[in-house]
PDB file of N, CA and C in Angstrom:
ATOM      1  N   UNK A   1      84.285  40.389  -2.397  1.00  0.00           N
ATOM      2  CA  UNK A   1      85.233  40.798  -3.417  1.00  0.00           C
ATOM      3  C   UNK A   1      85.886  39.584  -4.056  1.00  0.00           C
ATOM      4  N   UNK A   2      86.122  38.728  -3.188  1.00  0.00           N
ATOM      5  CA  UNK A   2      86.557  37.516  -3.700  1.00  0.00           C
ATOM      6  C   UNK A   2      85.985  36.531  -4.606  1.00  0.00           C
ATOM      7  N   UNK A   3      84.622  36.521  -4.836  1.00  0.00           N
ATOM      8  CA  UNK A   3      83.701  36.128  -5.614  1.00  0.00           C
ATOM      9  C   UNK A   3      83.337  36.963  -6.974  1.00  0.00           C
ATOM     10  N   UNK A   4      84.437  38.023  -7.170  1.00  0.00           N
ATOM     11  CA  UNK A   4      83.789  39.120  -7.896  1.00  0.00           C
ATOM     12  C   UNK A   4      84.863  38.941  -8.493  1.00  0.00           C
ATOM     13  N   UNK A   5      85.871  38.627  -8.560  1.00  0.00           N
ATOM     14  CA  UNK A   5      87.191  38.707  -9.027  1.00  0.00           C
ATOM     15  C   UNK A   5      87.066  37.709 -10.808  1.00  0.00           C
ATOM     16  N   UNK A   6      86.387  36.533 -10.790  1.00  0.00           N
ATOM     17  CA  UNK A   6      86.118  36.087 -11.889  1.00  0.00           C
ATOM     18  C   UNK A   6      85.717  36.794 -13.059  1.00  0.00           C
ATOM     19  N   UNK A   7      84.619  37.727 -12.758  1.00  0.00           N
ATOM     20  CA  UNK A   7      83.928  38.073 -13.201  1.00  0.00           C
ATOM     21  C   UNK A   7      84.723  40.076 -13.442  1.00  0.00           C
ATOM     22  N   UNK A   8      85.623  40.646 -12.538  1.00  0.00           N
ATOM     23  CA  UNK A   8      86.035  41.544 -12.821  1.00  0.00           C
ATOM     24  C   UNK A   8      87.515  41.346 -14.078  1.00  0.00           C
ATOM     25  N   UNK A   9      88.036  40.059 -14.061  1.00  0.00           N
ATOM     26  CA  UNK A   9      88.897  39.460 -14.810  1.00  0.00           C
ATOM     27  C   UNK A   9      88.215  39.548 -16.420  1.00  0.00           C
ATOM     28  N   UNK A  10      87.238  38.665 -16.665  1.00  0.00           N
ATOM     29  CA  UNK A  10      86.252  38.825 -17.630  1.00  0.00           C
ATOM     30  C   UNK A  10      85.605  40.042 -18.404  1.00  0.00           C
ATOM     31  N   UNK A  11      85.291  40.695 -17.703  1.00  0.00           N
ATOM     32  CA  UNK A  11      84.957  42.591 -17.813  1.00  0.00           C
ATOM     33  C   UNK A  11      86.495  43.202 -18.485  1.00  0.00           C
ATOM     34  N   UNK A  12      87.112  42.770 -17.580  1.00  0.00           N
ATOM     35  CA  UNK A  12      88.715  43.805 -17.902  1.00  0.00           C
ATOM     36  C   UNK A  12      89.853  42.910 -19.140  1.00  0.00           C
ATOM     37  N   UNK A  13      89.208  41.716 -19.528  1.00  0.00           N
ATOM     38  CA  UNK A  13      89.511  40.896 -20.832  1.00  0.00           C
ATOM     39  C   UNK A  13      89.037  41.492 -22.060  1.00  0.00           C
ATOM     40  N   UNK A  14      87.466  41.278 -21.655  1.00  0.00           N
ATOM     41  CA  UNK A  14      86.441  41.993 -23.042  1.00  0.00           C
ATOM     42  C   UNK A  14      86.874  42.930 -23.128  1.00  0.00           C
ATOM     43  N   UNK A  15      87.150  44.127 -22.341  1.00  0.00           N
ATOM     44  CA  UNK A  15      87.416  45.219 -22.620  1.00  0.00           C
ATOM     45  C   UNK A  15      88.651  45.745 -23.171  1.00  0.00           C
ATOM     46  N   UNK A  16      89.321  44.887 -22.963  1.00  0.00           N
ATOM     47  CA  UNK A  16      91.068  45.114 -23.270  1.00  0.00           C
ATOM     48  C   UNK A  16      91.129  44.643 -24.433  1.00  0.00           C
ATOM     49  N   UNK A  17      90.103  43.164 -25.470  1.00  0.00           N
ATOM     50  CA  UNK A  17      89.881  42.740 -26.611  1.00  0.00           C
ATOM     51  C   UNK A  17      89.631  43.904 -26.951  1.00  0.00           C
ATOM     52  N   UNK A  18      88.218  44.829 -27.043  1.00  0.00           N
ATOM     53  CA  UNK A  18      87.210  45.838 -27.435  1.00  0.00           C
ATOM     54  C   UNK A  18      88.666  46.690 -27.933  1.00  0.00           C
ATOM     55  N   UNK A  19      89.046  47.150 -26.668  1.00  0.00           N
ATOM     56  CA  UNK A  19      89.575  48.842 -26.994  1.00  0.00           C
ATOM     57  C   UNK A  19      90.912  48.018 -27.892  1.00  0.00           C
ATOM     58  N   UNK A  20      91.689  46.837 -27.991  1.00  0.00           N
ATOM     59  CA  UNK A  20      92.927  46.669 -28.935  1.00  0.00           C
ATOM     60  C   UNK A  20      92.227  46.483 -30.274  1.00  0.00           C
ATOM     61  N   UNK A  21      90.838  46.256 -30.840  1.00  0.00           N
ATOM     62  CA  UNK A  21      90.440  45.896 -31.739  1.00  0.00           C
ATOM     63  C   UNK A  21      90.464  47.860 -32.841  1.00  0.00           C
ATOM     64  N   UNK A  22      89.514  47.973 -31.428  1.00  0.00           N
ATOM     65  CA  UNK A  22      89.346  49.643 -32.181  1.00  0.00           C
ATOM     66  C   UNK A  22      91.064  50.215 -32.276  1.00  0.00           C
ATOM     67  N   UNK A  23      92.130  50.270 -31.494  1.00  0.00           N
ATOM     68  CA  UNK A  23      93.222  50.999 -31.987  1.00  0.00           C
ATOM     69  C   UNK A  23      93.695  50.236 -32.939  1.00  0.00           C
ATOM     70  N   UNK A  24      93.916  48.954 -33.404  1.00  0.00           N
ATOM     71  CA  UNK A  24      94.227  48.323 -34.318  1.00  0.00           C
ATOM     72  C   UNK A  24      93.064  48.637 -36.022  1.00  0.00           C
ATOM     73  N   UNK A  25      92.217  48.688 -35.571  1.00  0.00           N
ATOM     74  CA  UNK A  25      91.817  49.820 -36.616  1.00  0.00           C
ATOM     75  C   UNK A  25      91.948  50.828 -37.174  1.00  0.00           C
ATOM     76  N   UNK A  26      92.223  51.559 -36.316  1.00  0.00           N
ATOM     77  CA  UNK A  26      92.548  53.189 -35.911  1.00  0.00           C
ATOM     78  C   UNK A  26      93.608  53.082 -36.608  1.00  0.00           C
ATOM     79  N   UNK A  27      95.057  52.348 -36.163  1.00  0.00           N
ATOM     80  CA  UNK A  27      95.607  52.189 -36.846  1.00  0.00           C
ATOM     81  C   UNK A  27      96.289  51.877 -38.045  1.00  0.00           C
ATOM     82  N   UNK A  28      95.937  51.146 -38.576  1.00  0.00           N
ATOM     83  CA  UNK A  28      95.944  49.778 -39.344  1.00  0.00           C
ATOM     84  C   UNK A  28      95.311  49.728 -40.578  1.00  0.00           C
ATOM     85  N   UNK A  29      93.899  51.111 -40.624  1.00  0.00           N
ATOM     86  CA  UNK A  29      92.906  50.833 -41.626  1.00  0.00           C
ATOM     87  C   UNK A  29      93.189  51.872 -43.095  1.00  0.00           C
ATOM     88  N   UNK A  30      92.945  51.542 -43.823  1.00  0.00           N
ATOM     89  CA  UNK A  30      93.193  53.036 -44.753  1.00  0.00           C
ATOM     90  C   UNK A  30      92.297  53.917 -44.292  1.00  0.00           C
ATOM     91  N   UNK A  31      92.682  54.943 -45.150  1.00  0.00           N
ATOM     92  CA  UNK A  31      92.204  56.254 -44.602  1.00  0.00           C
ATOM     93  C   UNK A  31      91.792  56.612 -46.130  1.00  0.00           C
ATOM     94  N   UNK A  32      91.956  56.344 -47.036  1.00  0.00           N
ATOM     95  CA  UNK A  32      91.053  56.975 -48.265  1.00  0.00           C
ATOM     96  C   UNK A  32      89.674  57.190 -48.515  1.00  0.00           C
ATOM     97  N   UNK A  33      89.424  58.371 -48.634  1.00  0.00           N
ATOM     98  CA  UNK A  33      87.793  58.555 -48.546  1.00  0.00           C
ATOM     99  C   UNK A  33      87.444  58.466 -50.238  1.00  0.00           C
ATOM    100  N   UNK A  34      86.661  58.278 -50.547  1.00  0.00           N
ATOM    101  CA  UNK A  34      86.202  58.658 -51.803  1.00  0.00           C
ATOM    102  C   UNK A  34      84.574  58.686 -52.196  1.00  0.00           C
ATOM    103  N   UNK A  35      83.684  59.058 -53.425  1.00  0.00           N
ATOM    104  CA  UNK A  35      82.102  59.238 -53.249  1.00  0.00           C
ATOM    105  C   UNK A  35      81.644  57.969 -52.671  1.00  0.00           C
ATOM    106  N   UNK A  36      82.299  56.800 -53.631  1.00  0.00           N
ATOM    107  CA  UNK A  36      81.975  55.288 -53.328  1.00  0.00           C
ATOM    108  C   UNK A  36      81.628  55.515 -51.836  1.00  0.00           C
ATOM    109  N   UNK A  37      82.993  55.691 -51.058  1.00  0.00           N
ATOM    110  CA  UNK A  37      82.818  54.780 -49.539  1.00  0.00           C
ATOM    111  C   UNK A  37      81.660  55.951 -48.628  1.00  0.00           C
ATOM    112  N   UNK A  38      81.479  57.570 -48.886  1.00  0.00           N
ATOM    113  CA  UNK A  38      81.203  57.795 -48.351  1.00  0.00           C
ATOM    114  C   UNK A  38      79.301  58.020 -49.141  1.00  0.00           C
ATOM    115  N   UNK A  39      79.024  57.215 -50.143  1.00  0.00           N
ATOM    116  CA  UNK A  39      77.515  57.027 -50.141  1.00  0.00           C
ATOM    117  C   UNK A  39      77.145  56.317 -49.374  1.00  0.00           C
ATOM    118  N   UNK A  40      75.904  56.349 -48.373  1.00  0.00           N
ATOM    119  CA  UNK A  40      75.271  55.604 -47.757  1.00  0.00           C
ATOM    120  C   UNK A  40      74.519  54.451 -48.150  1.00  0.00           C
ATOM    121  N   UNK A  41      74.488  53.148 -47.488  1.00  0.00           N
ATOM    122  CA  UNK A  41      74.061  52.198 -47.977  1.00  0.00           C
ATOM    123  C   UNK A  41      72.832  51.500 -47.090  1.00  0.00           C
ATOM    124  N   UNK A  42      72.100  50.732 -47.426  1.00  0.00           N
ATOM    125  CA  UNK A  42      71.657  49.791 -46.285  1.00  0.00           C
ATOM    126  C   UNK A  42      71.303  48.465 -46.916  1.00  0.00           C
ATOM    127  N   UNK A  43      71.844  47.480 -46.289  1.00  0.00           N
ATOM    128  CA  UNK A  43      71.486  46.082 -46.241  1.00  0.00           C
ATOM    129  C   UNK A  43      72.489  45.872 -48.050  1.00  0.00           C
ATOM    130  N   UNK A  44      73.323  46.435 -47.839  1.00  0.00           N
ATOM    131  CA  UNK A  44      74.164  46.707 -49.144  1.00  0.00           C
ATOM    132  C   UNK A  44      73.589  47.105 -50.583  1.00  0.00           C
ATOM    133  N   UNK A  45      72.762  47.863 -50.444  1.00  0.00           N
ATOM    134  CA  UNK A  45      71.551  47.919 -51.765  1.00  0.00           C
ATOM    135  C   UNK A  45      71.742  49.585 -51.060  1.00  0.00           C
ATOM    136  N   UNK A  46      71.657  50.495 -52.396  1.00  0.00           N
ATOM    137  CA  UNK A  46      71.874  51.824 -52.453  1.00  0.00           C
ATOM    138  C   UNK A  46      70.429  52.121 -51.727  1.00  0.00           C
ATOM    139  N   UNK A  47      70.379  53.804 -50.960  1.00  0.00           N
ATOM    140  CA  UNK A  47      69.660  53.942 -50.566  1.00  0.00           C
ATOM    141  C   UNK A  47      68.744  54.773 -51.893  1.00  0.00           C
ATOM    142  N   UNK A  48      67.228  55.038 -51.053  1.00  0.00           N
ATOM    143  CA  UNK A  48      66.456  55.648 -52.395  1.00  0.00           C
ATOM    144  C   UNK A  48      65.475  56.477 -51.430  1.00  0.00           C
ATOM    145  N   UNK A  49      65.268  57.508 -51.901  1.00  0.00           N
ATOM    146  CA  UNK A  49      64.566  58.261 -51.365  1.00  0.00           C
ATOM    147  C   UNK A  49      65.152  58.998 -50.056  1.00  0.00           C
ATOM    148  N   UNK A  50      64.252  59.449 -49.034  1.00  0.00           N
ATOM    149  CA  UNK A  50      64.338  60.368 -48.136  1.00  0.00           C
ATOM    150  C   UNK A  50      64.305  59.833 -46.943  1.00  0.00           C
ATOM    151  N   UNK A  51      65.203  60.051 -45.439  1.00  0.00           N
ATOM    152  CA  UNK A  51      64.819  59.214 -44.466  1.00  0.00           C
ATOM    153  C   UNK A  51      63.739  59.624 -43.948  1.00  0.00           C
ATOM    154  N   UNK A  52      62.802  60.528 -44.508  1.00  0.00           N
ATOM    155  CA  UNK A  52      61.604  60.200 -43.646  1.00  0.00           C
ATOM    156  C   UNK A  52      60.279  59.444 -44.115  1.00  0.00           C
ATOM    157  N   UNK A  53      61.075  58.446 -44.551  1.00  0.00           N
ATOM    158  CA  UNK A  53      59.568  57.972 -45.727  1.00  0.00           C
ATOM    159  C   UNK A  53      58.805  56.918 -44.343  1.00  0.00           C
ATOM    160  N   UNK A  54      57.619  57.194 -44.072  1.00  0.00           N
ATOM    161  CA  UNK A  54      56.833  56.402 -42.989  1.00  0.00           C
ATOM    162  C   UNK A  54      57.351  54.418 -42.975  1.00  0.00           C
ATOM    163  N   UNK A  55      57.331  54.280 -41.975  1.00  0.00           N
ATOM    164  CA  UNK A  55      57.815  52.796 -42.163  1.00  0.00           C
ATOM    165  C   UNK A  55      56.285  52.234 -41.673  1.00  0.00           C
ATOM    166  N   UNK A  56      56.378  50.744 -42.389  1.00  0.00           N
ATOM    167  CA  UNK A  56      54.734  50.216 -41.926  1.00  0.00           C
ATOM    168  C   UNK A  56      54.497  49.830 -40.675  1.00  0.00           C
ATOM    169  N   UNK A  57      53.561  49.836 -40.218  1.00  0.00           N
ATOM    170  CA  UNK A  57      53.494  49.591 -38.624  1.00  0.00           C
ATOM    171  C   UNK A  57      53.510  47.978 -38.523  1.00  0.00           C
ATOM    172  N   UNK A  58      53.068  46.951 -39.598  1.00  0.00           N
ATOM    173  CA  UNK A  58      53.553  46.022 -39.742  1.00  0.00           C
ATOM    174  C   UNK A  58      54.802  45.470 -38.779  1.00  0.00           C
ATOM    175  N   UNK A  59      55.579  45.967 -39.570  1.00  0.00           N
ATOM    176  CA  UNK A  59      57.445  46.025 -39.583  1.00  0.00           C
ATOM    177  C   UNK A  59      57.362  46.230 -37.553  1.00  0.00           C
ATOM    178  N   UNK A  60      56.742  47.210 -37.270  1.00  0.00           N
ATOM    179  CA  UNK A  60      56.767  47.129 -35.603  1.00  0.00           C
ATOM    180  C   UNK A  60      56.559  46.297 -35.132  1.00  0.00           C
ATOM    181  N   UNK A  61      54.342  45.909 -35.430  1.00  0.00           N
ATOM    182  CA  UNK A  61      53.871  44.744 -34.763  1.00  0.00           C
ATOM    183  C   UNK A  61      54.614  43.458 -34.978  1.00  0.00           C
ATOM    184  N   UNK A  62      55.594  43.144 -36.425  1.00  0.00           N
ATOM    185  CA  UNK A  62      56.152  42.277 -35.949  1.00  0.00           C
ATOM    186  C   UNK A  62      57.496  41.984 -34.749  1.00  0.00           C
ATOM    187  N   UNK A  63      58.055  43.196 -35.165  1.00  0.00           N
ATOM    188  CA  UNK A  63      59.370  43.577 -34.000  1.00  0.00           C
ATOM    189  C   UNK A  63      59.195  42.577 -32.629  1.00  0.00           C
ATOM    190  N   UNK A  64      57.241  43.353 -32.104  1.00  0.00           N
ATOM    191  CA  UNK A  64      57.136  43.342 -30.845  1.00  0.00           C
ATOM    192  C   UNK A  64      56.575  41.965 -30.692  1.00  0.00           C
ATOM    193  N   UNK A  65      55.880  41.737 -31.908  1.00  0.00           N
ATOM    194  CA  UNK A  65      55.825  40.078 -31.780  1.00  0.00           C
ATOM    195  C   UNK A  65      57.611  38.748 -30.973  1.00  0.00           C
ATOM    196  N   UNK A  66      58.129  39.352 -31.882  1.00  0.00           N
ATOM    197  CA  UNK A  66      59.436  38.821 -32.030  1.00  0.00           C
ATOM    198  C   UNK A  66      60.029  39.248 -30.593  1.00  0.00           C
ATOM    199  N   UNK A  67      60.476  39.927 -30.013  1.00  0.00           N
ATOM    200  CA  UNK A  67      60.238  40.469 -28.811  1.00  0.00           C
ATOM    201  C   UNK A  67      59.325  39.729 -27.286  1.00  0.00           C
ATOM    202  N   UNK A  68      58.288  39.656 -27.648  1.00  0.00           N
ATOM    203  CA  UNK A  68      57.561  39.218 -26.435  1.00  0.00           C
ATOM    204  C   UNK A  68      57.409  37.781 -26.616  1.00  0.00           C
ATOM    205  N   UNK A  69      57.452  37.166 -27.726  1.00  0.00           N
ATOM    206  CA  UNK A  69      57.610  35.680 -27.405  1.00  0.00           C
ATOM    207  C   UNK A  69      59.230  35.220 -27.367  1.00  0.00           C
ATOM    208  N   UNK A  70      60.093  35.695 -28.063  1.00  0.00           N
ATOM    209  CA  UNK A  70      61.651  35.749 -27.363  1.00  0.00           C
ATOM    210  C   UNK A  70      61.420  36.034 -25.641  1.00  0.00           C
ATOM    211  N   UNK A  71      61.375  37.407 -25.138  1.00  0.00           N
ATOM    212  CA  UNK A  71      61.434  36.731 -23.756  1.00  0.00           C
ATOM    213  C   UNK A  71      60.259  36.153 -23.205  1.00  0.00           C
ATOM    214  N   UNK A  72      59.270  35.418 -23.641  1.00  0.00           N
ATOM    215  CA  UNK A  72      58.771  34.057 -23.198  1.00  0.00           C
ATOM    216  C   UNK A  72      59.716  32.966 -22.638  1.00  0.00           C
ATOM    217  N   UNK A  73      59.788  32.628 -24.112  1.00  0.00           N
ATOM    218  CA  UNK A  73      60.498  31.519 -24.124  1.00  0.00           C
ATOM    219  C   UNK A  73      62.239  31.795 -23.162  1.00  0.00           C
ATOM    220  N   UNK A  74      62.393  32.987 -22.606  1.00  0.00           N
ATOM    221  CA  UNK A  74      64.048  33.108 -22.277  1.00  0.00           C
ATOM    222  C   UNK A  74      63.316  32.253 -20.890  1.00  0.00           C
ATOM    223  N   UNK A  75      62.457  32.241 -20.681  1.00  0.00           N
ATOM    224  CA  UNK A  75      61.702  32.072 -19.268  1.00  0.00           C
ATOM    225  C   UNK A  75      62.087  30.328 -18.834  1.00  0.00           C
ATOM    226  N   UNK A  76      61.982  29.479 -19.899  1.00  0.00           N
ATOM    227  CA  UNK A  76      62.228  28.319 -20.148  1.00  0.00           C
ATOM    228  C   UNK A  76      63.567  27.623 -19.536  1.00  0.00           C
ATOM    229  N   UNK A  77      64.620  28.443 -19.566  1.00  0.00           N
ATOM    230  CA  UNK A  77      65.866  28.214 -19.685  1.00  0.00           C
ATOM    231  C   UNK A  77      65.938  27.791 -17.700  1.00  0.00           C
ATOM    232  N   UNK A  78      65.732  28.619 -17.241  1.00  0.00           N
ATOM    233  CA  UNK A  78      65.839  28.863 -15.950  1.00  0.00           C
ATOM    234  C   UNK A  78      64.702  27.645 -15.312  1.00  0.00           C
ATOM    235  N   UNK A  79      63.624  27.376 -15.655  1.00  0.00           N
ATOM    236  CA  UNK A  79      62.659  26.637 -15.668  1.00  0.00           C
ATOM    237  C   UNK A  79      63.074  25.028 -15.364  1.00  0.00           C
ATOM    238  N   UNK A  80      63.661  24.857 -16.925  1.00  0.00           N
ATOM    239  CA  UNK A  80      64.540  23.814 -17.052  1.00  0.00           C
ATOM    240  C   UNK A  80      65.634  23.270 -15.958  1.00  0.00           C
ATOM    241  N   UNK A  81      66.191  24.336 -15.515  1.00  0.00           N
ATOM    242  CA  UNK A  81      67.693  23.990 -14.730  1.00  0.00           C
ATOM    243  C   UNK A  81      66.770  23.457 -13.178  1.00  0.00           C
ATOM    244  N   UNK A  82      65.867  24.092 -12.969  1.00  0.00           N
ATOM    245  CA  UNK A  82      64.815  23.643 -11.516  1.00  0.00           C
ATOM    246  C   UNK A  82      64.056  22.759 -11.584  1.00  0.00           C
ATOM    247  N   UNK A  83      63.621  22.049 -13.222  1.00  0.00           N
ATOM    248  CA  UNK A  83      62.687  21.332 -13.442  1.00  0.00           C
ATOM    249  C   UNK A  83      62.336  20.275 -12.189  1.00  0.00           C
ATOM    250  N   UNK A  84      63.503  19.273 -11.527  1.00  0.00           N
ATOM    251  CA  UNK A  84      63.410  18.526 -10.623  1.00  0.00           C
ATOM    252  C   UNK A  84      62.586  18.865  -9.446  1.00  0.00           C
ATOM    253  N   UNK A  85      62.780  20.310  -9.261  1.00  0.00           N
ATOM    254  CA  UNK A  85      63.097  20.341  -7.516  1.00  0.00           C
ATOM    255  C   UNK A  85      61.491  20.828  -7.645  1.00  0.00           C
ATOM    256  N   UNK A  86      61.223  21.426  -8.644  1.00  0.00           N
ATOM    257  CA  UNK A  86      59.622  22.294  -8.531  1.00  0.00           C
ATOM    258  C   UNK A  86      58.946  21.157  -8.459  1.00  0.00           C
ATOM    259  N   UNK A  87      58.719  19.601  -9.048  1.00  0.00           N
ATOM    260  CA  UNK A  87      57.898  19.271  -8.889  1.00  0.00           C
ATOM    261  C   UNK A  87      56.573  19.112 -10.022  1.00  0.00           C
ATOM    262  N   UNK A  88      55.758  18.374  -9.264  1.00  0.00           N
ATOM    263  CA  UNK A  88      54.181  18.457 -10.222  1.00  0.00           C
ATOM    264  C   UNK A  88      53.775  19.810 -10.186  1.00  0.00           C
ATOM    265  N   UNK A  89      53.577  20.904  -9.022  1.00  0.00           N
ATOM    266  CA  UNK A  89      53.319  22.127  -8.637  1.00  0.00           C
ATOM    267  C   UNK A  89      54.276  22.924 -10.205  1.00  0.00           C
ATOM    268  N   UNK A  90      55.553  22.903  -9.883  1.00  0.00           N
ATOM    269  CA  UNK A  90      56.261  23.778 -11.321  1.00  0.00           C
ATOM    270  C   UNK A  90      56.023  23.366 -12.413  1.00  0.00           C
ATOM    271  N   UNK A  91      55.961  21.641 -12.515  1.00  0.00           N
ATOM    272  CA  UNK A  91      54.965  21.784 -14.307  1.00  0.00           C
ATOM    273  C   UNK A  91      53.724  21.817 -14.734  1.00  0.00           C
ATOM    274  N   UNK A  92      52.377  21.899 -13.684  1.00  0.00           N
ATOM    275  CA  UNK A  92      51.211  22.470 -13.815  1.00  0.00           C
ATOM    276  C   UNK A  92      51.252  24.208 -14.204  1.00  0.00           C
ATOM    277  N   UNK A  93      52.193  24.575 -13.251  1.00  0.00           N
ATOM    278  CA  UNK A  93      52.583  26.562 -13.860  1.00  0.00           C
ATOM    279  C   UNK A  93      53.137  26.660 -14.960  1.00  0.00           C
ATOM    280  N   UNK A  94      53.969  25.870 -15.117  1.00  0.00           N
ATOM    281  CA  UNK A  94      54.620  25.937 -16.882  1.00  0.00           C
ATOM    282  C   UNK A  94      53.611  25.502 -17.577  1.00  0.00           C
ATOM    283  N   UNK A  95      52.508  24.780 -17.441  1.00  0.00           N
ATOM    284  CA  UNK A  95      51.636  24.085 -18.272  1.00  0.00           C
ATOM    285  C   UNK A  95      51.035  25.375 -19.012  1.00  0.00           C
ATOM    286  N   UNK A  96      50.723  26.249 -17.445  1.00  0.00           N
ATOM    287  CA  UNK A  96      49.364  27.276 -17.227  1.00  0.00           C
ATOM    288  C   UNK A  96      50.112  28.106 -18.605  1.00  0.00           C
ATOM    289  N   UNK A  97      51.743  28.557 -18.502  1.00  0.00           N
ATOM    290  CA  UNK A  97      51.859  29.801 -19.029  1.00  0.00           C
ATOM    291  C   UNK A  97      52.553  29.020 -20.642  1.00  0.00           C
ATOM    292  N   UNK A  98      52.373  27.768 -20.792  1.00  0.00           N
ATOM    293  CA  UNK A  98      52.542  27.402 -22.227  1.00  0.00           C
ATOM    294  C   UNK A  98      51.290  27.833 -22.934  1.00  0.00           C
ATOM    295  N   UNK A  99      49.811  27.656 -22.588  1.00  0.00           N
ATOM    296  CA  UNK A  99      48.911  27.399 -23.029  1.00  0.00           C
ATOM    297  C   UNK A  99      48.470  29.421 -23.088  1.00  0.00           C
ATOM    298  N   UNK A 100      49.289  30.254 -22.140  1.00  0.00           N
ATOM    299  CA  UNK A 100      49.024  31.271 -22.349  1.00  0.00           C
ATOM    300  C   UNK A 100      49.572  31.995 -23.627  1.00  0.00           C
ATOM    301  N   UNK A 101      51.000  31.560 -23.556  1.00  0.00           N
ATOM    302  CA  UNK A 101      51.813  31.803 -24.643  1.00  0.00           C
ATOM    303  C   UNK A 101      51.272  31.225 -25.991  1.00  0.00           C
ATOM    304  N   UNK A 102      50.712  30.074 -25.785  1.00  0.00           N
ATOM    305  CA  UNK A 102      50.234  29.500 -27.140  1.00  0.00           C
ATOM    306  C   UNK A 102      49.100  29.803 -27.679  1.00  0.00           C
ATOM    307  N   UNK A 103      48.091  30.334 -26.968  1.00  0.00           N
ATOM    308  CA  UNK A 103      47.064  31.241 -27.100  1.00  0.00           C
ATOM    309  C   UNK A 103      47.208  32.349 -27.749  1.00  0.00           C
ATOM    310  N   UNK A 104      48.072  33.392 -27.200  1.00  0.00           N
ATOM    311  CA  UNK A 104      48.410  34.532 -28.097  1.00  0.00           C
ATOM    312  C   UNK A 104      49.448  34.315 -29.359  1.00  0.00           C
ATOM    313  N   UNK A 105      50.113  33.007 -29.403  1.00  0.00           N
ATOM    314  CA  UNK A 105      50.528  33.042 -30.511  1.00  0.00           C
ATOM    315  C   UNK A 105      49.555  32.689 -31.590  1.00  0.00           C
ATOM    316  N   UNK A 106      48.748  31.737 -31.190  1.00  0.00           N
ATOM    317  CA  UNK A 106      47.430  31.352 -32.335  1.00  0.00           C
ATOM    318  C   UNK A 106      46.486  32.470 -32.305  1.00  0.00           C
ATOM    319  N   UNK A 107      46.436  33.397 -31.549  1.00  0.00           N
ATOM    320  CA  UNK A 107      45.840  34.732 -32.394  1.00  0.00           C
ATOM    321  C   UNK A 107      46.269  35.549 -32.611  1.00  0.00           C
ATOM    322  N   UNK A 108      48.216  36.017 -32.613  1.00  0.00           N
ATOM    323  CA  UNK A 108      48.287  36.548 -33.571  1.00  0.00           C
ATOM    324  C   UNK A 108      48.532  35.706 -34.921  1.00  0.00           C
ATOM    325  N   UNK A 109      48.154  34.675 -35.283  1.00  0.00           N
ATOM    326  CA  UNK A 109      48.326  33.663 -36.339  1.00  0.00           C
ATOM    327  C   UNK A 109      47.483  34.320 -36.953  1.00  0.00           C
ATOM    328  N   UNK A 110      46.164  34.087 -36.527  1.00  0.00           N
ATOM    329  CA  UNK A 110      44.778  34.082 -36.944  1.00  0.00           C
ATOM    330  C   UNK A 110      44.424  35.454 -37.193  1.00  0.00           C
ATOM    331  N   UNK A 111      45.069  35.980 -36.687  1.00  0.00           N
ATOM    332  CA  UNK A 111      44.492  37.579 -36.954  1.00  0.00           C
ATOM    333  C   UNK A 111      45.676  38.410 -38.269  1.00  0.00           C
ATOM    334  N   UNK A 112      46.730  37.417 -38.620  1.00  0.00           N
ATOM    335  CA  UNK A 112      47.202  37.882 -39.788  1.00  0.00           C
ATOM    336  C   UNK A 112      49.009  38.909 -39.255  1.00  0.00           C
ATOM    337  N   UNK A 113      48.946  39.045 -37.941  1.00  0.00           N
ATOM    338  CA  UNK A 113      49.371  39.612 -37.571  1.00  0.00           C
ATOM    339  C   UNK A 113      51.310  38.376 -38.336  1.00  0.00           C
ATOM    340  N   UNK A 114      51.552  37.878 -38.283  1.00  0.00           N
ATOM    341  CA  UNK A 114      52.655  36.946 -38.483  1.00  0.00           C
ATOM    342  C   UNK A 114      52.816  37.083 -40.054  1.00  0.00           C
ATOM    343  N   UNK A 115      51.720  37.307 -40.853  1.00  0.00           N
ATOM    344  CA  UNK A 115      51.910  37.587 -42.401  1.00  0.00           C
ATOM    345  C   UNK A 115      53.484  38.691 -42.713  1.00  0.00           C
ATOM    346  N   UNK A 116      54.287  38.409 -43.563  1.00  0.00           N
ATOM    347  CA  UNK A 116      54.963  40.095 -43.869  1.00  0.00           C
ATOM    348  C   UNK A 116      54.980  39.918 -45.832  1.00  0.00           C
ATOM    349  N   UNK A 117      54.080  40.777 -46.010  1.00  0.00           N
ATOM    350  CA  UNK A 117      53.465  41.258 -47.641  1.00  0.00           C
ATOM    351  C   UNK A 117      55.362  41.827 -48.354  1.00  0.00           C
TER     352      UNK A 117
END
């Protein structure tokens, strides 16, 4: 418990920021509605059409691109802080899984997959 206490301090900070932010809103904010505020927008450009218009699968494969080499690379971080202690043994394995990572990034290069039209 005593080791937890930092970290329950931290939790019960954020949270005490969080919830004074929202009543200070709550409070604080106007309240006038009008067509303006309540048309929907996105990316500040009026919307058009219907929400069910198909989105490109593009727009995914890149998501998941973006995604799986993000946590690649989160892999690094932790890597780094041990670099010493692993040795020749830990940078032959980092070698192994650079060249894996760099592999699938040069084919999704090559295969077009990184393009956005």
């Amino acid at each position: 418990m005593y080791g937890l206490a930092p970290l329950i301090v931290m939790v019960l900070l954020a949270g005490g920021i969080a919830g004074l932010f929202i009543v200070c809103s709550a409070v604080l904010g106007p309240r006038k509605r009008s067509p303006v505020k309540d048309t929907p927008f996105e990316c500040g450009l009026p919307s058009e059409g219907t929400v069910r218009n198909p989105v490109p699968v593009r727009f995914y494969l890149m998501a998941l691109l973006f995604i799986l080499f993000d946590v690649e690379l989160a892999f690094l971080f932790p890597w780094a802080v041990v670099f010493r202690n692993l040795g020749v043994f830990g940078f032959l394995e980092m070698l192994v899984f650079f060249v894996v990572v760099g592999a699938g990034f040069v084919y999704a290069w090559k295969i077009g997959a990184l393009e956005w039209e």
